[in-house]
Protein backbone atom coordinates (compact mmCIF):
# COMPACT_ATOMS: atom_id res chain seq x y z
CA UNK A 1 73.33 85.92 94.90
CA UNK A 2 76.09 87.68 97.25
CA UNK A 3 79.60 87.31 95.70
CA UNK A 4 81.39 87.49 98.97
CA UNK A 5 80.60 85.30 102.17
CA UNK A 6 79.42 86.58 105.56
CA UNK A 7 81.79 85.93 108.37
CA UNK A 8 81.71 86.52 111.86
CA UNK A 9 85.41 87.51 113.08
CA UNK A 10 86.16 88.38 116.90
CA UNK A 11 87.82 91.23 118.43
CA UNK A 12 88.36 92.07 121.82
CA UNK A 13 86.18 89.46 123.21
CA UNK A 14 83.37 90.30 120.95
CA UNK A 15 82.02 88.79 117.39
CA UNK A 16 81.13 90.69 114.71
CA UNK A 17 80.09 90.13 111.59
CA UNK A 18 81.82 90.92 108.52
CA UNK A 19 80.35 91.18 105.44
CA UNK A 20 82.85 92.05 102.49
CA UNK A 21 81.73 94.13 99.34
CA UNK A 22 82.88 95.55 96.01
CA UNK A 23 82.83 99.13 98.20
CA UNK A 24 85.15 97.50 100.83
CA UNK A 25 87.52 96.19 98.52
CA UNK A 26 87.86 99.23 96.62
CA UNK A 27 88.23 100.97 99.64
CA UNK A 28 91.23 98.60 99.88
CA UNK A 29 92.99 99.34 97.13
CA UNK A 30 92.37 103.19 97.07
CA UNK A 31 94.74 102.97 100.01
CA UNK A 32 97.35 101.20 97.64
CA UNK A 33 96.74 97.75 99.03
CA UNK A 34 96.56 94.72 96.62
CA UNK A 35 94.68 92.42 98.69
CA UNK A 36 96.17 88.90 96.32
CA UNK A 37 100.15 90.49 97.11
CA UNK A 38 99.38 90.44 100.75
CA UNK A 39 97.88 87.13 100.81
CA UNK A 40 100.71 86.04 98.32
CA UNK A 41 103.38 87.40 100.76
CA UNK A 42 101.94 85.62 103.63
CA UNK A 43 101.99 82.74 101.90
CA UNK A 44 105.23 83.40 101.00
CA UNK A 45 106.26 83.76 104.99
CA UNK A 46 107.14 87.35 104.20
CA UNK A 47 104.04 89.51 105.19
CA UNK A 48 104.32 93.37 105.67
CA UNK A 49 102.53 93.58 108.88
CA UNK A 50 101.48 97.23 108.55
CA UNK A 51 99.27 95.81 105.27
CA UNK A 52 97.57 92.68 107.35
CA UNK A 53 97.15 95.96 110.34
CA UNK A 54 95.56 97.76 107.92
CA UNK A 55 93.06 95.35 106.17
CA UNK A 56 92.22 94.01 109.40
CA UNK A 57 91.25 97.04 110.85
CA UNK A 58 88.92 98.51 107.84
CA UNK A 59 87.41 94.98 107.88
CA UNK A 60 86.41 95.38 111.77
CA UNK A 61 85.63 99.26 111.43
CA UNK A 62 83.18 97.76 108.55
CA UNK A 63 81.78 95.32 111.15
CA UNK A 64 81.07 98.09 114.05
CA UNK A 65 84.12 97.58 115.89
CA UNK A 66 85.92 100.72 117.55
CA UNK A 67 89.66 99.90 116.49
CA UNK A 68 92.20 101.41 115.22
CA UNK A 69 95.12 100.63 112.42
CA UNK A 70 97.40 100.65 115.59
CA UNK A 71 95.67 98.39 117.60
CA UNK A 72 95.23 95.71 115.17
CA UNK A 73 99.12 96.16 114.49
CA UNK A 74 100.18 95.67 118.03
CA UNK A 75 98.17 92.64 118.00
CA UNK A 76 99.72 91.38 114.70
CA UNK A 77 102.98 92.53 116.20
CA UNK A 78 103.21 91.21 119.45
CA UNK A 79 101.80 88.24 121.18
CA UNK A 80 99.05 87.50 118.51
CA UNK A 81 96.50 85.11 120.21
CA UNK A 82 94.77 82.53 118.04
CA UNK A 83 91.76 84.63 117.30
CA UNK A 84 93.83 87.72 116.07
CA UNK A 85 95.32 85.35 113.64
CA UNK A 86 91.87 83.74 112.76
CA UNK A 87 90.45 86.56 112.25
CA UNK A 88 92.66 87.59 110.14
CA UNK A 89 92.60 84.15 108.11
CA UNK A 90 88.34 84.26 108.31
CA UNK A 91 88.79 88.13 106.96
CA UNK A 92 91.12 87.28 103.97
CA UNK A 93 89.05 83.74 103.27
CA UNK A 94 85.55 85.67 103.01
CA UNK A 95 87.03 88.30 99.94
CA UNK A 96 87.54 85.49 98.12
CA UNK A 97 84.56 85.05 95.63
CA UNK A 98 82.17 82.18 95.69
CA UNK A 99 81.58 80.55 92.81
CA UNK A 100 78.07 79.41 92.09
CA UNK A 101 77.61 75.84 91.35
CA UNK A 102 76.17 74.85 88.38
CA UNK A 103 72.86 73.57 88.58
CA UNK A 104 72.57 70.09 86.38
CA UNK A 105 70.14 70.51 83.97
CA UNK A 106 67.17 68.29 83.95
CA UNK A 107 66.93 66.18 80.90
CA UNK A 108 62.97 66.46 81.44
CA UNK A 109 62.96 70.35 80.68
């Protein structure tokens, strides 16, 4: 069972499909990024764009897209279209672990 969902994400006109792992995350934080503070500070209406640039960007690099930490930036940055900021959203949504639901047993076993 995969701990992490598959999500497709678009960029640049194009979907890809992003499929987060224990690698990706620790590739994350080896670049001093807490992934739950940057969601927290979103939520908080106080994100540090350069840490949403950068998370976005590994996660589309991961998925076969050719884009930079500066592109996803200026996108963040300036006039953000809806699937910039979906993407972003479907990105964050997908690290978050699934939980498997428990089965009910059966009385007859």
């Amino acid at each position: 069972m995969a701990v992490f969902r598959e999500v497709k994400i678009k960029w640049g006109g194009k979907d890809y499909t992003f499929v987060p792992n224990m690698a990706f995350l620790r590739a994350v934080e080896l670049q001093g990024i807490s992934i739950m503070h940057v969601q927290w500070q979103v939520i908080s209406g106080k994100p540090q764009m350069s840490l949403m640039a950068t998370i976005m960007a590994m996660a589309l690099v991961q998925s076969g897209a050719d884009v930079t930490e500066d592109d996803v930036y200026e996108a963040l940055a300036g006039t953000a279209d809806a699937d910039t900021l979906a993407s972003y959203r479907t990105i964050m949504a997908a690290m978050t672990p699934e939980r498997a639901e428990k089965k009910a047993e059966d009385p007859a076993e």
